[in-house]
PDB file of N, CA and C in Angstrom:
ATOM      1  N   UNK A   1       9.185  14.292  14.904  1.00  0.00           N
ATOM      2  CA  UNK A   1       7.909  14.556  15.527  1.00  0.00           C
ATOM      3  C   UNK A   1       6.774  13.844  14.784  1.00  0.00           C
ATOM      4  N   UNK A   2       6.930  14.225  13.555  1.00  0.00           N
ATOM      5  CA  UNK A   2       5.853  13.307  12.786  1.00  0.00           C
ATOM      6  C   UNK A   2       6.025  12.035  12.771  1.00  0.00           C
ATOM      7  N   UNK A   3       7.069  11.321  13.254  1.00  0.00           N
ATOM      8  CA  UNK A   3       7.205   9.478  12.806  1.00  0.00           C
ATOM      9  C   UNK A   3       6.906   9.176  14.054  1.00  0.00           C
ATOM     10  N   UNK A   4       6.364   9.656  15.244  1.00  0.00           N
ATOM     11  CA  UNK A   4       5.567   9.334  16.081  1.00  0.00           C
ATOM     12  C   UNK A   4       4.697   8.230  15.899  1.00  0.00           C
ATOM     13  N   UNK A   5       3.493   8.493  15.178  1.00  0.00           N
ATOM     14  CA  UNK A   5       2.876   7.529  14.361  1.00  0.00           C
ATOM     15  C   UNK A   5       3.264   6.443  14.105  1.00  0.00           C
ATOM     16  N   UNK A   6       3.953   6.564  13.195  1.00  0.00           N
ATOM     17  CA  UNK A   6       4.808   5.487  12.467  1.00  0.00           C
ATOM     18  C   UNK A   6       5.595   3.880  13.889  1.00  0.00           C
ATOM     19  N   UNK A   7       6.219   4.978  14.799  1.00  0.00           N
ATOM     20  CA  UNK A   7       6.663   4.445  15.608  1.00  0.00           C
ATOM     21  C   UNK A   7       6.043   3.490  16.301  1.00  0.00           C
ATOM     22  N   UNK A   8       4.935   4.240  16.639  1.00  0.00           N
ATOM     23  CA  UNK A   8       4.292   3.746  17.193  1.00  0.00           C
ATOM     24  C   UNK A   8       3.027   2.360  16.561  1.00  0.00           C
ATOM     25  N   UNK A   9       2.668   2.597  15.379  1.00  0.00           N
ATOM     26  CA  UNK A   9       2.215   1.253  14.797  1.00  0.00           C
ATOM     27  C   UNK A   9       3.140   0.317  14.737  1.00  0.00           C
ATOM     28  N   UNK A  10       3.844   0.445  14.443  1.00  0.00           N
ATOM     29  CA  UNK A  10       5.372  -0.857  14.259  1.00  0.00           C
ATOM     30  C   UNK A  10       5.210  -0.992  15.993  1.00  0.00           C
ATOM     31  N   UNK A  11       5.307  -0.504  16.539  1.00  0.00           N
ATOM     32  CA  UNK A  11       5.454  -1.520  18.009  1.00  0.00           C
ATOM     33  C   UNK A  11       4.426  -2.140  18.913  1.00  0.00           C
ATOM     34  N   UNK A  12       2.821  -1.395  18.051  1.00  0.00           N
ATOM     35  CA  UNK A  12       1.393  -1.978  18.091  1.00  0.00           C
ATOM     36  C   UNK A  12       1.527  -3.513  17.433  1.00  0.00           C
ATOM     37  N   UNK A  13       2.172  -3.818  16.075  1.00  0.00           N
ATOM     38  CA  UNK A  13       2.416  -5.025  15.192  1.00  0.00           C
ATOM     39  C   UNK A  13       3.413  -5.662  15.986  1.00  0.00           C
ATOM     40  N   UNK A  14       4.687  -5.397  16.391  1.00  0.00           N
ATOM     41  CA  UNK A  14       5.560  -6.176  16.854  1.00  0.00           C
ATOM     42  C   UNK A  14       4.839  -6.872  18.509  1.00  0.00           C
ATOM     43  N   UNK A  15       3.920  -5.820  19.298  1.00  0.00           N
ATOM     44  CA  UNK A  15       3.353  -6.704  20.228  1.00  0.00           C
ATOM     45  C   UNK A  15       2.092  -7.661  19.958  1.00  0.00           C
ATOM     46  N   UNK A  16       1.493  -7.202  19.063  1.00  0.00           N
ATOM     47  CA  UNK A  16       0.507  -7.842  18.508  1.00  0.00           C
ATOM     48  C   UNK A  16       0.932  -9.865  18.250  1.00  0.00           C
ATOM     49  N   UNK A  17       2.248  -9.720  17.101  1.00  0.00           N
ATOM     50  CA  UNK A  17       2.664 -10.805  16.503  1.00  0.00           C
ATOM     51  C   UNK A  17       3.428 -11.344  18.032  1.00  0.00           C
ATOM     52  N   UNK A  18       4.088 -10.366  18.827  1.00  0.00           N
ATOM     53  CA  UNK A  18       4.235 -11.250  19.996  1.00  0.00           C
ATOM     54  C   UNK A  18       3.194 -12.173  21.075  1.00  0.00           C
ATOM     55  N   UNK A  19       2.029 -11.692  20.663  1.00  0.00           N
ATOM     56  CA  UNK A  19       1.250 -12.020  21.773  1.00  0.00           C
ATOM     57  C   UNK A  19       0.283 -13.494  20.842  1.00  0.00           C
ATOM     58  N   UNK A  20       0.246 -13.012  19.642  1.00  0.00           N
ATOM     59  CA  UNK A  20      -0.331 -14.411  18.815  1.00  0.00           C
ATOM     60  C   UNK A  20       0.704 -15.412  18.853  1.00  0.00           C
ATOM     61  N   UNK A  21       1.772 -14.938  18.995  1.00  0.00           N
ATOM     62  CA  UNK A  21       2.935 -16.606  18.796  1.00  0.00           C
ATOM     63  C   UNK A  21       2.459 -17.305  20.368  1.00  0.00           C
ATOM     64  N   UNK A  22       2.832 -16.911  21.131  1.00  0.00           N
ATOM     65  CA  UNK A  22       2.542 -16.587  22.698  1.00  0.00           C
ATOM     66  C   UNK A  22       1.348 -17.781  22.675  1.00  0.00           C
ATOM     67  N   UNK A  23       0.142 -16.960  22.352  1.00  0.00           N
ATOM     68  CA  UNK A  23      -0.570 -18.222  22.294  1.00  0.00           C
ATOM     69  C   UNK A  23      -1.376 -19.104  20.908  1.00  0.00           C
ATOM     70  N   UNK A  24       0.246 -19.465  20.389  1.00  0.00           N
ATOM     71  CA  UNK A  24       0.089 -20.472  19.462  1.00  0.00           C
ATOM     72  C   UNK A  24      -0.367 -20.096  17.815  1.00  0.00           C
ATOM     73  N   UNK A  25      -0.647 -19.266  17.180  1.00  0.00           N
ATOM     74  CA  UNK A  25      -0.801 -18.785  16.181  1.00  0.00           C
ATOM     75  C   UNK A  25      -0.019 -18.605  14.988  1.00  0.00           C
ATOM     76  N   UNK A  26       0.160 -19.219  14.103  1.00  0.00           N
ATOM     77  CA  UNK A  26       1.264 -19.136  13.157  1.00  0.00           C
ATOM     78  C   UNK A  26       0.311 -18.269  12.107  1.00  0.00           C
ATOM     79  N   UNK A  27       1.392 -17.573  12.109  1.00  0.00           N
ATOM     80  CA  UNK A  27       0.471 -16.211  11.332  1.00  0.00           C
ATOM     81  C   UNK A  27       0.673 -16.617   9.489  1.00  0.00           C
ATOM     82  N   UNK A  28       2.057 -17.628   9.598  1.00  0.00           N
ATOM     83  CA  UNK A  28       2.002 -17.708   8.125  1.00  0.00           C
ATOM     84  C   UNK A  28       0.887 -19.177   7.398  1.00  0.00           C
ATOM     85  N   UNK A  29       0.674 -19.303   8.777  1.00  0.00           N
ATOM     86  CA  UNK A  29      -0.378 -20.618   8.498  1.00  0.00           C
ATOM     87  C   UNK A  29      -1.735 -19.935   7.992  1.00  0.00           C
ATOM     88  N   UNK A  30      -2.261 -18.551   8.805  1.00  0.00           N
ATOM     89  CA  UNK A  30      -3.280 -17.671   8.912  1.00  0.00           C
ATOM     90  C   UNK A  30      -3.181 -17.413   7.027  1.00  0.00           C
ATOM     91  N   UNK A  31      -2.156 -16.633   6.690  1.00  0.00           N
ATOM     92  CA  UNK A  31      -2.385 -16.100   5.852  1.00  0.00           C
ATOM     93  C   UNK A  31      -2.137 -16.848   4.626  1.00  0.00           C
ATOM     94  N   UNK A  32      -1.707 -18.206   4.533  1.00  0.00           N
ATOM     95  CA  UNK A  32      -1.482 -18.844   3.549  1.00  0.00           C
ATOM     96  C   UNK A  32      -2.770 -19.894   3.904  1.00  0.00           C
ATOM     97  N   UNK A  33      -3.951 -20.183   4.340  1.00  0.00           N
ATOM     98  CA  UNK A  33      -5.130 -20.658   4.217  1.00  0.00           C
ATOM     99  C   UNK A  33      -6.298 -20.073   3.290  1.00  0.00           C
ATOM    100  N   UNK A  34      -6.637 -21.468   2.516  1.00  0.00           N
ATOM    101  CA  UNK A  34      -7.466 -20.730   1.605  1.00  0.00           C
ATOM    102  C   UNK A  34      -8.649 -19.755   1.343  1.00  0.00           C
ATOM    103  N   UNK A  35      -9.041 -19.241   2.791  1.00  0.00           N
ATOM    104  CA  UNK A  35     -10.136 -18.688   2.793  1.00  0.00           C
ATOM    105  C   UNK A  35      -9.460 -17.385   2.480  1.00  0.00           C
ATOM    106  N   UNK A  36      -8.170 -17.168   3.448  1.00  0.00           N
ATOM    107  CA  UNK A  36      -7.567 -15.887   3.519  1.00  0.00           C
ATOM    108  C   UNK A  36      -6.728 -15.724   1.754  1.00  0.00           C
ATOM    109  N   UNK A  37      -6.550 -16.420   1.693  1.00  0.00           N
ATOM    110  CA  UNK A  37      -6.292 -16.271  -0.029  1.00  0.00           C
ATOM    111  C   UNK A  37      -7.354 -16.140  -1.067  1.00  0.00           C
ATOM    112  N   UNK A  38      -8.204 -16.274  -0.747  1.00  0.00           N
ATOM    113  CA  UNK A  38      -9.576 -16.343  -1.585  1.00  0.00           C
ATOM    114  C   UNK A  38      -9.805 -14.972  -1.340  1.00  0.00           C
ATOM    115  N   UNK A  39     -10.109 -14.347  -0.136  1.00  0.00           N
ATOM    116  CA  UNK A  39     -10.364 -13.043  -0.153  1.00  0.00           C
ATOM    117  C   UNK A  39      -9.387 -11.910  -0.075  1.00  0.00           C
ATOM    118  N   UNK A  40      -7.858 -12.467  -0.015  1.00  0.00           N
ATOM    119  CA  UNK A  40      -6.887 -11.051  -0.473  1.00  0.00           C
ATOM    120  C   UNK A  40      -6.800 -11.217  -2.316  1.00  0.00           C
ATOM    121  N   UNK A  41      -7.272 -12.403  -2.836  1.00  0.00           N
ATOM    122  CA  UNK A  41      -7.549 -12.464  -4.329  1.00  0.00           C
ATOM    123  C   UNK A  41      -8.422 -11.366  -4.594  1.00  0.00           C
ATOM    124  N   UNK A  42      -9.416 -11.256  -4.089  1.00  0.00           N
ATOM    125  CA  UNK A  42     -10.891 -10.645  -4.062  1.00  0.00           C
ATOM    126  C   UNK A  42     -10.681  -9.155  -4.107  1.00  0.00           C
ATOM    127  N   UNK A  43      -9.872  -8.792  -2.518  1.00  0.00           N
ATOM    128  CA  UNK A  43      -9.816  -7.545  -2.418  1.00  0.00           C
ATOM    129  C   UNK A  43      -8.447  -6.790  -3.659  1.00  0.00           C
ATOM    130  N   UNK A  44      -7.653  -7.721  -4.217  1.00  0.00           N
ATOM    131  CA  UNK A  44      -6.543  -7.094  -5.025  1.00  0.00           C
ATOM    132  C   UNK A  44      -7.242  -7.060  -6.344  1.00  0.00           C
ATOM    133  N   UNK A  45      -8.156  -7.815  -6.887  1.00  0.00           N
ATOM    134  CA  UNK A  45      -9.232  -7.648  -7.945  1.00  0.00           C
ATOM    135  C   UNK A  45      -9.982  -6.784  -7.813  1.00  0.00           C
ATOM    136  N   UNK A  46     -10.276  -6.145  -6.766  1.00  0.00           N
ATOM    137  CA  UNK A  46     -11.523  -4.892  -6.813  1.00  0.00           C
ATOM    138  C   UNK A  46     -10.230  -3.923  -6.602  1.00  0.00           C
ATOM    139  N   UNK A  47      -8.902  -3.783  -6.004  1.00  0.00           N
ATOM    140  CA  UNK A  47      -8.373  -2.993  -6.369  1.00  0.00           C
ATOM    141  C   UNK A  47      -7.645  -2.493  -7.815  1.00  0.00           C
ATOM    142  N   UNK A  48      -7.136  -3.584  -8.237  1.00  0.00           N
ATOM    143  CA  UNK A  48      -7.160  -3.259  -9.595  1.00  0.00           C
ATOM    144  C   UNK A  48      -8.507  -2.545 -10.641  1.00  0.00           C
ATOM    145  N   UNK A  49      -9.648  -3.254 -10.596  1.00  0.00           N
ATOM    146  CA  UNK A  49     -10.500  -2.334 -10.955  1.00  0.00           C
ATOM    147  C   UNK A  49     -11.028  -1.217 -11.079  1.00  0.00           C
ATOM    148  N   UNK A  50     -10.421  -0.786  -9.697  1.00  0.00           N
ATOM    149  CA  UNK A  50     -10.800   0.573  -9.248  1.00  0.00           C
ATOM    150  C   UNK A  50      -9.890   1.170  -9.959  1.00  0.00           C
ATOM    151  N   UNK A  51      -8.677   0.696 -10.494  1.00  0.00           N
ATOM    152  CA  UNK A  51      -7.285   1.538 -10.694  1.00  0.00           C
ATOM    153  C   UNK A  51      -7.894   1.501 -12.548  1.00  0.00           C
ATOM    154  N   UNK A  52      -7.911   0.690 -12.607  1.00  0.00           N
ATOM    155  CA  UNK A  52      -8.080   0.362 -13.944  1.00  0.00           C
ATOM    156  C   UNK A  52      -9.505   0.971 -14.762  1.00  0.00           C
ATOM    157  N   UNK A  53     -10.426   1.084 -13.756  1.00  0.00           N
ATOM    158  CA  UNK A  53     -11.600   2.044 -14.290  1.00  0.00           C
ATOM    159  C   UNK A  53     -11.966   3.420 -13.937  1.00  0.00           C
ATOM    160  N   UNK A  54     -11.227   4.083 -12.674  1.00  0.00           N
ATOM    161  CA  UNK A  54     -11.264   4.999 -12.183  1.00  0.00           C
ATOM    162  C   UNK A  54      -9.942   5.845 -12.064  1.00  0.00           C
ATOM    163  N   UNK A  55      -8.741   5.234 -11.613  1.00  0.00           N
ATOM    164  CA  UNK A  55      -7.869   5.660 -11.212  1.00  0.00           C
ATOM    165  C   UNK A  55      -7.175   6.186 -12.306  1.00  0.00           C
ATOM    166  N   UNK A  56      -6.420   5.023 -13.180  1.00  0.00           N
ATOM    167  CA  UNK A  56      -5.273   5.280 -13.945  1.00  0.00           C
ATOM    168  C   UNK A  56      -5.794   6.791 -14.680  1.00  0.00           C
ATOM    169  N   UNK A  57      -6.828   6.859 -15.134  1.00  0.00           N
ATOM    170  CA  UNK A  57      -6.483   8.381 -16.265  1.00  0.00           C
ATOM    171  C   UNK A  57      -6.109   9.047 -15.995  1.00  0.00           C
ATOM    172  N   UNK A  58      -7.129   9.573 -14.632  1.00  0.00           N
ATOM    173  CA  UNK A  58      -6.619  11.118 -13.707  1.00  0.00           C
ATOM    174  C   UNK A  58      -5.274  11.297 -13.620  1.00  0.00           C
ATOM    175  N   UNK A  59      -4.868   9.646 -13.231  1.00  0.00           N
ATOM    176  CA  UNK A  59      -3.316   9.737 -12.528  1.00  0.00           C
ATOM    177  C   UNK A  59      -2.207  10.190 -13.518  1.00  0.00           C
ATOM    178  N   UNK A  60      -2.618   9.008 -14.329  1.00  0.00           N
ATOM    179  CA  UNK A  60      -1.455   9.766 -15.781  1.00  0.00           C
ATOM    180  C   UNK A  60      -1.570  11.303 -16.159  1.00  0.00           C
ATOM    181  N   UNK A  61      -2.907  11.411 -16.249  1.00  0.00           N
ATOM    182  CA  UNK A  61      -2.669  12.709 -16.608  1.00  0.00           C
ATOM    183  C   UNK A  61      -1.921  13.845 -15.717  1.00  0.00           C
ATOM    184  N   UNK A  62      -2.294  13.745 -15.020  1.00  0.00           N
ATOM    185  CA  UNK A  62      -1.909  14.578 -13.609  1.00  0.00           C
ATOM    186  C   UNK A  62      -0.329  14.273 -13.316  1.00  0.00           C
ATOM    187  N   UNK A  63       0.681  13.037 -13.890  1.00  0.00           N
ATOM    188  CA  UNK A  63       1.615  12.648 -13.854  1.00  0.00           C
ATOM    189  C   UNK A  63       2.475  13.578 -15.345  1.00  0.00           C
ATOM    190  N   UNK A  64       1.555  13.394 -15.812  1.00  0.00           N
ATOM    191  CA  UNK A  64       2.184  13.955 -17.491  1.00  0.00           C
ATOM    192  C   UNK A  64       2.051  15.201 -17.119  1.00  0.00           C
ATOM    193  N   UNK A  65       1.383  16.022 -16.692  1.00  0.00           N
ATOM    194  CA  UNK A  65       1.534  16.761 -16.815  1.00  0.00           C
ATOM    195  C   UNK A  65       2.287  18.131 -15.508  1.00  0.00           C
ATOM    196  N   UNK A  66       2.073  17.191 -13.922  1.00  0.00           N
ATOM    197  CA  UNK A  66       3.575  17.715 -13.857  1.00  0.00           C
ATOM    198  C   UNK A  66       4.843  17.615 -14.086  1.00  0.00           C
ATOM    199  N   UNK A  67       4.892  16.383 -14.907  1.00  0.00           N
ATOM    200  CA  UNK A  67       6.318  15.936 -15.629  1.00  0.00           C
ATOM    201  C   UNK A  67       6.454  16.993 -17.048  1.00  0.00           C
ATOM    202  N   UNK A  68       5.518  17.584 -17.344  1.00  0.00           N
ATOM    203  CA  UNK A  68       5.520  18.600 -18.239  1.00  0.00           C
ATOM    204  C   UNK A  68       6.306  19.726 -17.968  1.00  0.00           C
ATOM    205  N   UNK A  69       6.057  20.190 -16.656  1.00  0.00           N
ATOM    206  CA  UNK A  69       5.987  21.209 -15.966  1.00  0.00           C
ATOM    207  C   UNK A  69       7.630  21.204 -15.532  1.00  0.00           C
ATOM    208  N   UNK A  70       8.223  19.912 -14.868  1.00  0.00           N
ATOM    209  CA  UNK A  70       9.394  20.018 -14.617  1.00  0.00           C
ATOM    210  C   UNK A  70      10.318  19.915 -15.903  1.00  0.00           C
ATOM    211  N   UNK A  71       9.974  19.257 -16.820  1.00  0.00           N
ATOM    212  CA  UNK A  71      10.592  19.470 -18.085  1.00  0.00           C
ATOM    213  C   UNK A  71      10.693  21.283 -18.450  1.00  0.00           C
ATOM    214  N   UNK A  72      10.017  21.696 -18.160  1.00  0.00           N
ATOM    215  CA  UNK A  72      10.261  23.167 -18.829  1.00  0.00           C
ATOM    216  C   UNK A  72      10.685  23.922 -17.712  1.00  0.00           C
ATOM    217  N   UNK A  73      10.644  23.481 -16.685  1.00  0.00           N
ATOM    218  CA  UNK A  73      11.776  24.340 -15.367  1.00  0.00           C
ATOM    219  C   UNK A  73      12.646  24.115 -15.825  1.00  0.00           C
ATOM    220  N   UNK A  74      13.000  22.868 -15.943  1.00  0.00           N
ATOM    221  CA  UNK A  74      14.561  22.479 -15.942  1.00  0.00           C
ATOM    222  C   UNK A  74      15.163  23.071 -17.370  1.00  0.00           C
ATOM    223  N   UNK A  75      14.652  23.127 -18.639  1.00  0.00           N
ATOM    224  CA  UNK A  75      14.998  23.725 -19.568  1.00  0.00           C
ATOM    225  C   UNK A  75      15.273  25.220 -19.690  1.00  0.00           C
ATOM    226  N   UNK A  76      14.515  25.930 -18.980  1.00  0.00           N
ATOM    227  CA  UNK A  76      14.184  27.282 -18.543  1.00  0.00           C
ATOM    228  C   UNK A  76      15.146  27.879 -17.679  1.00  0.00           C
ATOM    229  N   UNK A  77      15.658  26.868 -17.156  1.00  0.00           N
ATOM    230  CA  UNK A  77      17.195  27.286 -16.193  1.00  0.00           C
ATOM    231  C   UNK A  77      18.125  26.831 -16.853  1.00  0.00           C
ATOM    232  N   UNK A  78      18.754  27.083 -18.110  1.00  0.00           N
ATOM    233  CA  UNK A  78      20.263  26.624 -18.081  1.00  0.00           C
ATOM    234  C   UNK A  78      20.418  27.789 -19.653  1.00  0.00           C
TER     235      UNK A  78
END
C-alpha cells in the first residue's frame, strides 16, 4: 500500500526518459555538459557543508548513542 508512491514515480521517470529520447534528447549528453556539472559540483559542495557544519554532530551523537542503547539491550539479555 505504501510503495504506491514509489511505483508510481519510477513510471513518472520511465515515461518522462521515454518521451525525451522520442524527441531527441540524450540525457547523458544533458548531464555530462559543463554547465550541468558546474552546478551538481555546486549543489554537492553546499551539501557537504551543511553536513559538515551542521549535520555531522547531532548525527553522531544521536548514532552513539542509540548504539549505546542497543549495546546494553543486547548485554542485558543473555
Amino acid at each position: 500500500m505504501y510503495n504506491k508512491g514509489l511505483i508510481k514515480a519510477i513510471i513518472v521517470i520511465v515515461v518522462a526518459l521515454i518521451i525525451l529520447g522520442y524527441f531527441g534528447f540524450d540525457i547523458k549528453d544533458i548531464i555530462n555538459g559543463p554547465v550541468v556539472q558546474k552546478n551538481l559540483h555546486t549543489a554537492w559542495d553546499f551539501i557537504l557543508m551543511v553536513w559538515n557544519n551542521y549535520l555531522s554532530g547531532p548525527v553522531t551523537y544521536a548514532f552513539q548513542a542509540v548504539w549505546k542503547l542497543i549495546q546494553a539491550g543486547l548485554s542485558g539479555s543473555k
